[in-house]
N, C-alpha and C. Protein backbone atom coordinates (compact mmCIF):
# COMPACT_ATOMS: atom_id res chain seq x y z
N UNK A 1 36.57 107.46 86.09
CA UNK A 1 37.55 108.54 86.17
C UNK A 1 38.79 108.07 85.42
N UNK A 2 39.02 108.83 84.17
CA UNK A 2 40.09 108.34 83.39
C UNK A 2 41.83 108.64 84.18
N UNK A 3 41.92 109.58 84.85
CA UNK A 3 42.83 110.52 85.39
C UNK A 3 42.83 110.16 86.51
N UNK A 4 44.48 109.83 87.34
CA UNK A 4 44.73 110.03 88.84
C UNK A 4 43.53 111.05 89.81
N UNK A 5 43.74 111.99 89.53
CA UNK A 5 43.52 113.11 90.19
C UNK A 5 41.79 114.19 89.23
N UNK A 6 41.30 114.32 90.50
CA UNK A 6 40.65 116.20 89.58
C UNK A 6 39.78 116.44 90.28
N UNK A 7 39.64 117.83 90.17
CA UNK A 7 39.37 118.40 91.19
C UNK A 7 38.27 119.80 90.39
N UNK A 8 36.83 119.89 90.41
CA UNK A 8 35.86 120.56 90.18
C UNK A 8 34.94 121.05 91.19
N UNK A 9 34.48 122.21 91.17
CA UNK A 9 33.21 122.83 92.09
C UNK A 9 31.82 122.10 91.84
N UNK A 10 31.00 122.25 92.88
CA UNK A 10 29.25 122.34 92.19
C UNK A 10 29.48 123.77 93.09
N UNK A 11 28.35 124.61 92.11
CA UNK A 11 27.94 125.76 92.36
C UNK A 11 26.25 125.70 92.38
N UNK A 12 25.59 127.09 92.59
CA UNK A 12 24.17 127.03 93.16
C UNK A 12 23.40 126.45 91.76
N UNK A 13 24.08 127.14 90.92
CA UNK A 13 23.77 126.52 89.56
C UNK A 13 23.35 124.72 89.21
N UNK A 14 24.50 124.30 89.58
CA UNK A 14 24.54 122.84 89.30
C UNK A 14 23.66 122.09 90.44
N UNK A 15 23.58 122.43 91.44
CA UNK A 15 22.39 122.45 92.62
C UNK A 15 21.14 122.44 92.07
N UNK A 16 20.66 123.35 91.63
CA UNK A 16 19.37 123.88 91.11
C UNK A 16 19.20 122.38 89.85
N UNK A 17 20.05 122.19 88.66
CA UNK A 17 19.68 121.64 88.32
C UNK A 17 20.00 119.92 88.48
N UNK A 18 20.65 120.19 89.69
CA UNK A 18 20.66 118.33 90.07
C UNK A 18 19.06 118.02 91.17
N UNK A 19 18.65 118.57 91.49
CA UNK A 19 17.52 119.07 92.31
C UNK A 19 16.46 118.65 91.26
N UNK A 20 16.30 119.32 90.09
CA UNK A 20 15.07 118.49 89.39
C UNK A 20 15.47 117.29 88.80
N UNK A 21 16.87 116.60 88.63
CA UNK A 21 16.98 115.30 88.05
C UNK A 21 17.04 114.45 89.49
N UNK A 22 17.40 115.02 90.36
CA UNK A 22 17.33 113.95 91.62
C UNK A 22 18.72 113.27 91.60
N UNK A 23 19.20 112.23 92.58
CA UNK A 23 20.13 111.88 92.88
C UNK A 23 20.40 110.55 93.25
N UNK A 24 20.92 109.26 92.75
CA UNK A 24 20.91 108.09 93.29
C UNK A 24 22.08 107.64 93.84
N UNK A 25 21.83 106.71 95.01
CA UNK A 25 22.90 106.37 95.48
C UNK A 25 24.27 105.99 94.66
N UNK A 26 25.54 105.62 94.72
CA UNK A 26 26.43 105.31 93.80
C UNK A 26 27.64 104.58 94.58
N UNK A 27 28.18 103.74 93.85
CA UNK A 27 29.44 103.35 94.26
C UNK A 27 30.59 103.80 93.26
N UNK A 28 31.78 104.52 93.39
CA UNK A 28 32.98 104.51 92.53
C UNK A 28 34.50 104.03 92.82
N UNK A 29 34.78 104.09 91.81
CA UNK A 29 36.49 103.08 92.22
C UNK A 29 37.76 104.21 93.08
N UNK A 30 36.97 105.50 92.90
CA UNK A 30 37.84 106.53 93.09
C UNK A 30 38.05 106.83 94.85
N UNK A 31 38.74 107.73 95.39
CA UNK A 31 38.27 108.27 96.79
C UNK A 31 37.43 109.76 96.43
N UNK A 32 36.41 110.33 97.47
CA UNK A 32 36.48 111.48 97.04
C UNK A 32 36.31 112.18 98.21
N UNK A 33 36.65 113.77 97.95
CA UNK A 33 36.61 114.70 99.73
C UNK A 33 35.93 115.55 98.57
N UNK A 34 34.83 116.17 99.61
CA UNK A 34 34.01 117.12 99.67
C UNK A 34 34.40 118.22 100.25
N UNK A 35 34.44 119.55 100.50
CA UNK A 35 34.62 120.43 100.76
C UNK A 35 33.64 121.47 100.92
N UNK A 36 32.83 121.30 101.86
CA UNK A 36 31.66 122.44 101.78
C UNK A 36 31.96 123.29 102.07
N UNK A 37 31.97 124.78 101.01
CA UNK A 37 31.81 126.17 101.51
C UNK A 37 30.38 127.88 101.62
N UNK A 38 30.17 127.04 101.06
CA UNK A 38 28.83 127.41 101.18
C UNK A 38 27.86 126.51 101.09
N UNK A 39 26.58 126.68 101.49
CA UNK A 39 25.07 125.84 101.78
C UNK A 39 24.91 124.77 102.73
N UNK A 40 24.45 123.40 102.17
CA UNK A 40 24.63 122.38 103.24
C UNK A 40 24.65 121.28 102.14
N UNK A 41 24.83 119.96 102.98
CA UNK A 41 24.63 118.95 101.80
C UNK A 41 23.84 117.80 103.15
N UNK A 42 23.46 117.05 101.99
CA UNK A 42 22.95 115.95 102.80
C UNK A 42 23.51 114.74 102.22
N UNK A 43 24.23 113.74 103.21
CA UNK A 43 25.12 112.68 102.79
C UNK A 43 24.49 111.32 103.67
N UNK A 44 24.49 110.69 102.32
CA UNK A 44 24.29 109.23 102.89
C UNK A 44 24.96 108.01 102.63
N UNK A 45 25.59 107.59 103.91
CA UNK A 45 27.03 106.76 103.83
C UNK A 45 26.70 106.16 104.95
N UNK A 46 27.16 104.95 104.95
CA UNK A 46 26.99 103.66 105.80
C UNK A 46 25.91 103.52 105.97
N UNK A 47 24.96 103.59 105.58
CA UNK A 47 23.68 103.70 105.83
C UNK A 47 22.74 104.24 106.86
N UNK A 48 23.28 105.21 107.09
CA UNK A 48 22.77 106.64 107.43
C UNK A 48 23.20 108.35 107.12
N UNK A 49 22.07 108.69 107.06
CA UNK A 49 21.68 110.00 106.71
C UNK A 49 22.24 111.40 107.50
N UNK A 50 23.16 112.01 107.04
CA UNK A 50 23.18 113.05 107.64
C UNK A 50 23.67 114.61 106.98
N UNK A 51 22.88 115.26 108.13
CA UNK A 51 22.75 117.13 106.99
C UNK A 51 23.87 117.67 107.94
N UNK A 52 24.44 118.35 107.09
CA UNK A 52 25.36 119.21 107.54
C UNK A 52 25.38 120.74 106.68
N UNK A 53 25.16 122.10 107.33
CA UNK A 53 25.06 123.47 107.17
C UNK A 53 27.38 123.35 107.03
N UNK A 54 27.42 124.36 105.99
CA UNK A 54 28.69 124.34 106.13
C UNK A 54 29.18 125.57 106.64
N UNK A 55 30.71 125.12 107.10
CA UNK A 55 31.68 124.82 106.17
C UNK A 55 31.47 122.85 107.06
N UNK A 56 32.23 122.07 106.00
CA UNK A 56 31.96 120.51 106.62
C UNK A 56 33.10 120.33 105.21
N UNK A 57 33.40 118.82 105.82
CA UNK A 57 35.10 117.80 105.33
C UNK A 57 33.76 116.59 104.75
N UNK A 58 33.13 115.92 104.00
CA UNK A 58 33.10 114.64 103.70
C UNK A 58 33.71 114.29 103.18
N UNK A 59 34.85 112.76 103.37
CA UNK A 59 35.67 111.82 102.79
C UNK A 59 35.20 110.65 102.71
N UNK A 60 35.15 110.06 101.24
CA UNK A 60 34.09 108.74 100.71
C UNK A 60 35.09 108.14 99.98
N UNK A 61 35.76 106.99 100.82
CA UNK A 61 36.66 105.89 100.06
C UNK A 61 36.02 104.94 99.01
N UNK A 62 36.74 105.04 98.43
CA UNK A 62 36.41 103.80 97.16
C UNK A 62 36.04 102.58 97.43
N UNK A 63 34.80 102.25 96.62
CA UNK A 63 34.06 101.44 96.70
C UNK A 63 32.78 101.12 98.27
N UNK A 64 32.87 102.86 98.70
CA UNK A 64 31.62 102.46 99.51
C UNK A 64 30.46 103.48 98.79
N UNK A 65 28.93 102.66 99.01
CA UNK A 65 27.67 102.96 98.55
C UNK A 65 27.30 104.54 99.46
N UNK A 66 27.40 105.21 98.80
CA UNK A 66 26.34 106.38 99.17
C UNK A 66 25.63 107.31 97.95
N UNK A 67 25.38 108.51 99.03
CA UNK A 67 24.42 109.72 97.96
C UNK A 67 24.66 111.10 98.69
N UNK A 68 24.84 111.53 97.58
CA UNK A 68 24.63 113.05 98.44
C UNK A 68 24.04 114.31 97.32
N UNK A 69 23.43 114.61 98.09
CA UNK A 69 22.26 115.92 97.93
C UNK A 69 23.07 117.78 98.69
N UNK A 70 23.40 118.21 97.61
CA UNK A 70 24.08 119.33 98.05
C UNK A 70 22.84 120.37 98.12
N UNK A 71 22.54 120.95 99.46
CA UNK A 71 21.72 121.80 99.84
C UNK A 71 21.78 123.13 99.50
N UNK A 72 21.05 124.34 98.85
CA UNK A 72 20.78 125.56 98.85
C UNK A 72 20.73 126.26 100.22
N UNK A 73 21.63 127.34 100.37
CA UNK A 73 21.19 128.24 101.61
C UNK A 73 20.91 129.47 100.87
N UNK A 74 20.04 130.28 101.63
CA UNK A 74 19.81 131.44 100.96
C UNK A 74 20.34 131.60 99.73
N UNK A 75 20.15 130.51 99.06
CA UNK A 75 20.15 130.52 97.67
C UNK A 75 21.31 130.20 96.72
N UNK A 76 22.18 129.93 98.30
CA UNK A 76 24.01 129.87 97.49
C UNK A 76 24.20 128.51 98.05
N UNK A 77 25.20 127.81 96.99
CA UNK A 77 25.96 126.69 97.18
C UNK A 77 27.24 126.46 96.82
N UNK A 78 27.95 126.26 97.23
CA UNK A 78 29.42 125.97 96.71
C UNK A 78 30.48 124.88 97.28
N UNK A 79 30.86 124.34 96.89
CA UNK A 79 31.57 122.64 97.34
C UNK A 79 32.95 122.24 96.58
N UNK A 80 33.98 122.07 96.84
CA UNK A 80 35.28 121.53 96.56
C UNK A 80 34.79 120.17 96.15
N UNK A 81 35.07 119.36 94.99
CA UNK A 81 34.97 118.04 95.23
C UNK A 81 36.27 117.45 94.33
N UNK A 82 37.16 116.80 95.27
CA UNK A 82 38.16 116.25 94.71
C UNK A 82 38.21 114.98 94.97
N UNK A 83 38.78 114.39 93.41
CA UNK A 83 38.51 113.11 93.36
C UNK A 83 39.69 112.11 93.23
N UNK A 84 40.22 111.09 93.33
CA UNK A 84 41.53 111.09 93.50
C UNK A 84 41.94 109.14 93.62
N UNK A 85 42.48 108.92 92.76
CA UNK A 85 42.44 107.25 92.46
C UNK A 85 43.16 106.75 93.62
N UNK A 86 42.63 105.76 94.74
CA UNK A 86 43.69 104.85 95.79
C UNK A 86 45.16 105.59 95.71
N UNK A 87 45.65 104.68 94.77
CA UNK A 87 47.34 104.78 94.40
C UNK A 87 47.54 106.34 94.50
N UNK A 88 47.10 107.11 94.25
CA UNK A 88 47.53 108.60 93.88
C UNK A 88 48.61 108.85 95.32
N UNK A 89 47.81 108.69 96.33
CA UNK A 89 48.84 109.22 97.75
C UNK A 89 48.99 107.89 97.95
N UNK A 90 50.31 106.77 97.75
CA UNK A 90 50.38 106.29 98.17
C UNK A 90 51.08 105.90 99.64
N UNK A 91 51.55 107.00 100.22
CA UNK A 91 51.97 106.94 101.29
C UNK A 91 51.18 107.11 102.11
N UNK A 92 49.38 107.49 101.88
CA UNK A 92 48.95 107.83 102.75
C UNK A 92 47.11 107.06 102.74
N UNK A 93 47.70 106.20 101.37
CA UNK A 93 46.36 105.44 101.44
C UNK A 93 45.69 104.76 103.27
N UNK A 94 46.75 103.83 103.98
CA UNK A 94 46.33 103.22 105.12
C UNK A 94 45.82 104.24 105.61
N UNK A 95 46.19 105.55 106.15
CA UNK A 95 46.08 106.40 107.31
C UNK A 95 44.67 106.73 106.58
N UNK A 96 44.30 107.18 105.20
CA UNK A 96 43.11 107.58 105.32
C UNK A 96 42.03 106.77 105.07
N UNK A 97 42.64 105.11 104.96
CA UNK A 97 41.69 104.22 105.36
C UNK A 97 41.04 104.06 106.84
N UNK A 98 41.96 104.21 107.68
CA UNK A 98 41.79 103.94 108.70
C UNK A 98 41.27 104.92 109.99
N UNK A 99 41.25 106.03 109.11
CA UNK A 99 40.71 107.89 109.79
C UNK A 99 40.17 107.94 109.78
N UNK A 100 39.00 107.50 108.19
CA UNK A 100 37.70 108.12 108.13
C UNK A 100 36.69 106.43 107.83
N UNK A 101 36.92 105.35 108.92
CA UNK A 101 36.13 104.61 108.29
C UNK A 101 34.81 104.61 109.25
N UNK A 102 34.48 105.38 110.58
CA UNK A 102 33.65 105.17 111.73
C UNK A 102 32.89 106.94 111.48
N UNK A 103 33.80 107.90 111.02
CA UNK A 103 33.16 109.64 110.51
C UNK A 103 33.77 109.68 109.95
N UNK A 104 32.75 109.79 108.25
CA UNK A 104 33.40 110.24 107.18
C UNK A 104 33.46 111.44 107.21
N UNK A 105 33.03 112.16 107.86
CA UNK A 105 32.06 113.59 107.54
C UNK A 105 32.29 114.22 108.67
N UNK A 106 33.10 115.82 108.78
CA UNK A 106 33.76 116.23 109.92
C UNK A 106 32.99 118.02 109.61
N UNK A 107 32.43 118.48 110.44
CA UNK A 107 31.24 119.56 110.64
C UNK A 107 32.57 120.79 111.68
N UNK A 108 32.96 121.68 110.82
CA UNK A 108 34.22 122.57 111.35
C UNK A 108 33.56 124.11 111.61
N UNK A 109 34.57 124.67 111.86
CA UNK A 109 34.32 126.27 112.30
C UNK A 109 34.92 126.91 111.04
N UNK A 110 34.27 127.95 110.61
CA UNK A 110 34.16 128.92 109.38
C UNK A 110 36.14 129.83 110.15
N UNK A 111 36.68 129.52 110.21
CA UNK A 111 37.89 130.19 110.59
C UNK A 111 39.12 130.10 109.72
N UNK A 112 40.10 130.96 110.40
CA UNK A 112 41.31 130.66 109.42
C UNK A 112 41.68 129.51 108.93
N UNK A 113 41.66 128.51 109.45
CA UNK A 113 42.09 126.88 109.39
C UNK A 113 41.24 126.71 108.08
N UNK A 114 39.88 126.95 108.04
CA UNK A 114 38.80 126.82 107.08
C UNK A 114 39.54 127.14 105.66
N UNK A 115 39.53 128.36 106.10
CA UNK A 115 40.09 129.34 105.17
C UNK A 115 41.38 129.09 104.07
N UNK A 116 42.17 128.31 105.03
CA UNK A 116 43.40 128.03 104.40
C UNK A 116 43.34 126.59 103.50
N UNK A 117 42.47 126.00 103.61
CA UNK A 117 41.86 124.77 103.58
C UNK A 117 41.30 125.00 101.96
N UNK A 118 40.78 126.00 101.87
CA UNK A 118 40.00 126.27 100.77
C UNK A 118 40.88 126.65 100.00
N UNK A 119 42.26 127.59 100.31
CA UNK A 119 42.84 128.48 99.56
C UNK A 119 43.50 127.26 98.97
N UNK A 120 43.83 125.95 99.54
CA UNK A 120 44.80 124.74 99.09
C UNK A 120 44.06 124.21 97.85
N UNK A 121 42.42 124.43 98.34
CA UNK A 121 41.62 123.70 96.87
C UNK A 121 41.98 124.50 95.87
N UNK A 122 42.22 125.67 95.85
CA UNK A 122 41.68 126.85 95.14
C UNK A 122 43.59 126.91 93.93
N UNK A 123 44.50 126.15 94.96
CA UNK A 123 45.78 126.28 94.13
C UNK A 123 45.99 125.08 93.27
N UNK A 124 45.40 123.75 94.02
CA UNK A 124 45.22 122.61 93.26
C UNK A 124 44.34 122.91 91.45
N UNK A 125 43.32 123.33 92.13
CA UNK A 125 41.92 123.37 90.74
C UNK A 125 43.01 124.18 89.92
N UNK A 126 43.70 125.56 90.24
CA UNK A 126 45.12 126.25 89.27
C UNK A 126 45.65 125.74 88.72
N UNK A 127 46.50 124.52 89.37
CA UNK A 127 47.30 123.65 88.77
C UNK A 127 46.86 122.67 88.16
N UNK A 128 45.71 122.16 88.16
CA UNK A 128 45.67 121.32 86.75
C UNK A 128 44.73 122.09 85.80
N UNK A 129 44.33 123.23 86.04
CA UNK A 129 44.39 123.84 85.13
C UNK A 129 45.10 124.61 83.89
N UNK A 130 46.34 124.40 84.42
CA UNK A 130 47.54 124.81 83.49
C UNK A 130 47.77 123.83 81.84
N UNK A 131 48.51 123.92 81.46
CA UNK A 131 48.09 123.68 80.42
C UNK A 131 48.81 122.13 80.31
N UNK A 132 50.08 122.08 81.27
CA UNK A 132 50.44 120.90 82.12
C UNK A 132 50.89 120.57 83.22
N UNK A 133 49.79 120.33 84.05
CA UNK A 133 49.72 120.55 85.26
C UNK A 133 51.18 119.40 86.16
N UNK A 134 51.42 120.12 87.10
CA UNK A 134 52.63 119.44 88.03
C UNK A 134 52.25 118.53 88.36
N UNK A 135 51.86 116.58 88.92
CA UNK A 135 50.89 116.13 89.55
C UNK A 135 51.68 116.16 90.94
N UNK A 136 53.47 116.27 91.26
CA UNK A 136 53.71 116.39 92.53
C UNK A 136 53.20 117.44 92.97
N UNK A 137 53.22 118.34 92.43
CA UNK A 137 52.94 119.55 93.72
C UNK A 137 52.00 119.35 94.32
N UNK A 138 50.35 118.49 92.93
CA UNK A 138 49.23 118.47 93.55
C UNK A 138 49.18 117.43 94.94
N UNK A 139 50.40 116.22 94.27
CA UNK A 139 49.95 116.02 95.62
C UNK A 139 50.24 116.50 96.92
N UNK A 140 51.35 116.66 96.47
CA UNK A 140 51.70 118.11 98.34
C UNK A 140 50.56 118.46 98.48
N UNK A 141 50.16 118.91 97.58
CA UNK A 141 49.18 120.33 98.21
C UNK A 141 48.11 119.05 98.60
N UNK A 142 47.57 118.09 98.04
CA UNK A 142 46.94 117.04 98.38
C UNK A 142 46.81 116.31 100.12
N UNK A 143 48.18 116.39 100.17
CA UNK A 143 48.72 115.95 101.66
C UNK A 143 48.90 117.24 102.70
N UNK A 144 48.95 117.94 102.12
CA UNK A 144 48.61 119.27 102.90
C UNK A 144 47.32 119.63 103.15
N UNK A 145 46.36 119.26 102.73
CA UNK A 145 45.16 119.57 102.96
C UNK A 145 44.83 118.43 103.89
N UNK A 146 45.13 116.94 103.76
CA UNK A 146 44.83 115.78 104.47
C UNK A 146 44.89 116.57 106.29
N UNK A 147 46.46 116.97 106.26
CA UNK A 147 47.32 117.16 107.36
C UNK A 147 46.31 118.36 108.07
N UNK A 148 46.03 119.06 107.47
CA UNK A 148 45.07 120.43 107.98
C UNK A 148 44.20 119.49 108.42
N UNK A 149 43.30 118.70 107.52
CA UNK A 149 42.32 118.43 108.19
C UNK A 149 42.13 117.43 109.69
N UNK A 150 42.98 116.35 109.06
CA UNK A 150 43.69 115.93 110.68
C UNK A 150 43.98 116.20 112.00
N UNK A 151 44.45 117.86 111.72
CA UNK A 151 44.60 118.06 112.74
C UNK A 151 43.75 119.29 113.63
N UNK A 152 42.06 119.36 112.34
CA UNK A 152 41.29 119.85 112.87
C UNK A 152 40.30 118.99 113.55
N UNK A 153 40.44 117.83 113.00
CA UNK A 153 39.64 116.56 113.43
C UNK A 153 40.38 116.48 114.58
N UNK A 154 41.49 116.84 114.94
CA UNK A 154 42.13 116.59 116.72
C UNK A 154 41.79 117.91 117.72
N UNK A 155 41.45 118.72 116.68
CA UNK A 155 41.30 119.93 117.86
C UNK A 155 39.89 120.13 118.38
N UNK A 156 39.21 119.39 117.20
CA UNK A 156 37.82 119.38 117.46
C UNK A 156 37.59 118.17 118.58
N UNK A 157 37.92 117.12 118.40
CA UNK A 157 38.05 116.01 119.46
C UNK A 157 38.64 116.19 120.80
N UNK A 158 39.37 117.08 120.95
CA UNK A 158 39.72 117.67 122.11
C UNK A 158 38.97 118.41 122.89
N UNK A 159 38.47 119.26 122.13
CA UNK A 159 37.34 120.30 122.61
C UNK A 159 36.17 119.90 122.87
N UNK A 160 36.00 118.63 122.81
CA UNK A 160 34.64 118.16 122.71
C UNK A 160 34.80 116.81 123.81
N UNK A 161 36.05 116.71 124.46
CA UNK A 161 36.62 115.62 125.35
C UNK A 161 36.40 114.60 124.96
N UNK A 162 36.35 114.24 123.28
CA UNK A 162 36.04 112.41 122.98
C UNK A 162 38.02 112.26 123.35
N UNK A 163 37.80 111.09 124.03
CA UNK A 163 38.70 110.43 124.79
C UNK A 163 39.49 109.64 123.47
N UNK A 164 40.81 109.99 123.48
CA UNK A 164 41.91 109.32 122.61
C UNK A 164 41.73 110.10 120.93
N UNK A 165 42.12 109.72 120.12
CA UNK A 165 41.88 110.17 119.05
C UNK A 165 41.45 109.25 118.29
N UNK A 166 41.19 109.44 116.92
CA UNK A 166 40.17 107.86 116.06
C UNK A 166 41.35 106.86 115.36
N UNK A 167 42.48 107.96 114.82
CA UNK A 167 43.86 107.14 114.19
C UNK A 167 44.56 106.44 115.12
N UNK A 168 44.78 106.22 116.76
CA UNK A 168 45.03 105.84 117.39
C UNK A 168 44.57 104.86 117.69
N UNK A 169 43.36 104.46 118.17
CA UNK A 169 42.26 103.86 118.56
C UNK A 169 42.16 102.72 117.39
N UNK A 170 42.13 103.13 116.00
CA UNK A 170 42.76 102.21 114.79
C UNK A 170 43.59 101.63 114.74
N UNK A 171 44.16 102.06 114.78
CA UNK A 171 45.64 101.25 114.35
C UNK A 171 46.03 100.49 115.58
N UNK A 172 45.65 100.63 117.07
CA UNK A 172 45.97 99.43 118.15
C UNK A 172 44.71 98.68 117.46
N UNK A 173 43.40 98.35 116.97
CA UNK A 173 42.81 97.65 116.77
C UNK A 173 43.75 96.92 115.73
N UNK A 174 44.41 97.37 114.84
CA UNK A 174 45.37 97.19 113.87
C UNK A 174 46.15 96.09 114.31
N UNK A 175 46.98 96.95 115.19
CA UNK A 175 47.92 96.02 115.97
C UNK A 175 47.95 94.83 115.92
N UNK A 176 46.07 94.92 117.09
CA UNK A 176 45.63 93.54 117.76
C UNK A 176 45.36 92.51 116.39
N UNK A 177 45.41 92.75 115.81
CA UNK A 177 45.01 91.67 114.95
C UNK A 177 45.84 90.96 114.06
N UNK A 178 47.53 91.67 114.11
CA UNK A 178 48.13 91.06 113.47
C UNK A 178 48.60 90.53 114.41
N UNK A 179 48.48 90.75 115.77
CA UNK A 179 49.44 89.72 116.72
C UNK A 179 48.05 88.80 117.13
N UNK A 180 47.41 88.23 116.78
CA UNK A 180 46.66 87.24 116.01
C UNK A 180 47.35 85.81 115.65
């Protein structure tokens, strides 16, 4: 990835034909978030396998081994995939080291939250589409999408009574180890 930042779809199209070339695992220097809005994908990270029907969040930090296989539903597929060098957020590299290293991959409700989530991809992919794109705004809008998702990953954890939250639970492991 020559560029900080960028941000492209797969559509049913690019599905169809990644499907007859197949797909191998990969490692890259970059981070990347997935954005499923239509179909499913199948992701394999830490070394295990898992399908998810969307809408679904996968976040794959740099330099870990996986694969993923973006699934056809009734024939449609569609996926956010933004890609985005360490340094780019640097204010927010730790936190999303330390968020998504136990679930990369967060399985949500098709709702407004969703919705707004998408509309953030949908202003980013605008803006560097311009002819010179802003890179602050992207990252606002970058950290705005983090923040949405965060705090669907808390509402979902709530609702589901997992006890404490995962950024919490981190960072005292954190703690403990520098008072070491």
């Amino acid at each position: 990835m020559n560029h900080p930042f960028s941000i492209h779809s797969i559509d049913s199209v690019e599905v169809g034909n990644a499907l007859s070339t197949g797909t191998d695992a990969n490692i890259h220097e970059f981070d990347e978030l997935l954005i499923g809005v239509e179909g499913g994908l199948e992701h394999f990270i830490d070394y295990r396998t898992v399908v998810y029907d969307t809408p679904y969040i996968s976040f794959v930090s740099a330099g870990k081994l996986h694969r993923v296989k973006p699934i056809l539903k009734n024939g449609a597929c569609f996926i956010w995939v933004i890609r985005f060098q360490p340094g780019f957020l640097p204010d927010c590299a730790f936190k999303l080291q330390s968020y998504y290293p136990v679930a990369p991959d967060l399985k949500l409700n098709n709702d407004s939250t969703f919705r707004r989530m998408v509309t953030l991809c949908e202003m980013m992919y605008e803006e560097m589409s311009a002819n010179s794109p802003n890179m602050r705004v992207v990252q606002d809008l970058l950290r705005a999408l983090f923040s949405m998702i965060e705090a669907a990953r808390d509402s979902i954890e709530q609702l589901s009574g997992v006890g404490g939250n995962s950024r919490t639970s981190t960072f005292s492991k954190f703690l403990d180890l520098l008072e070491v």
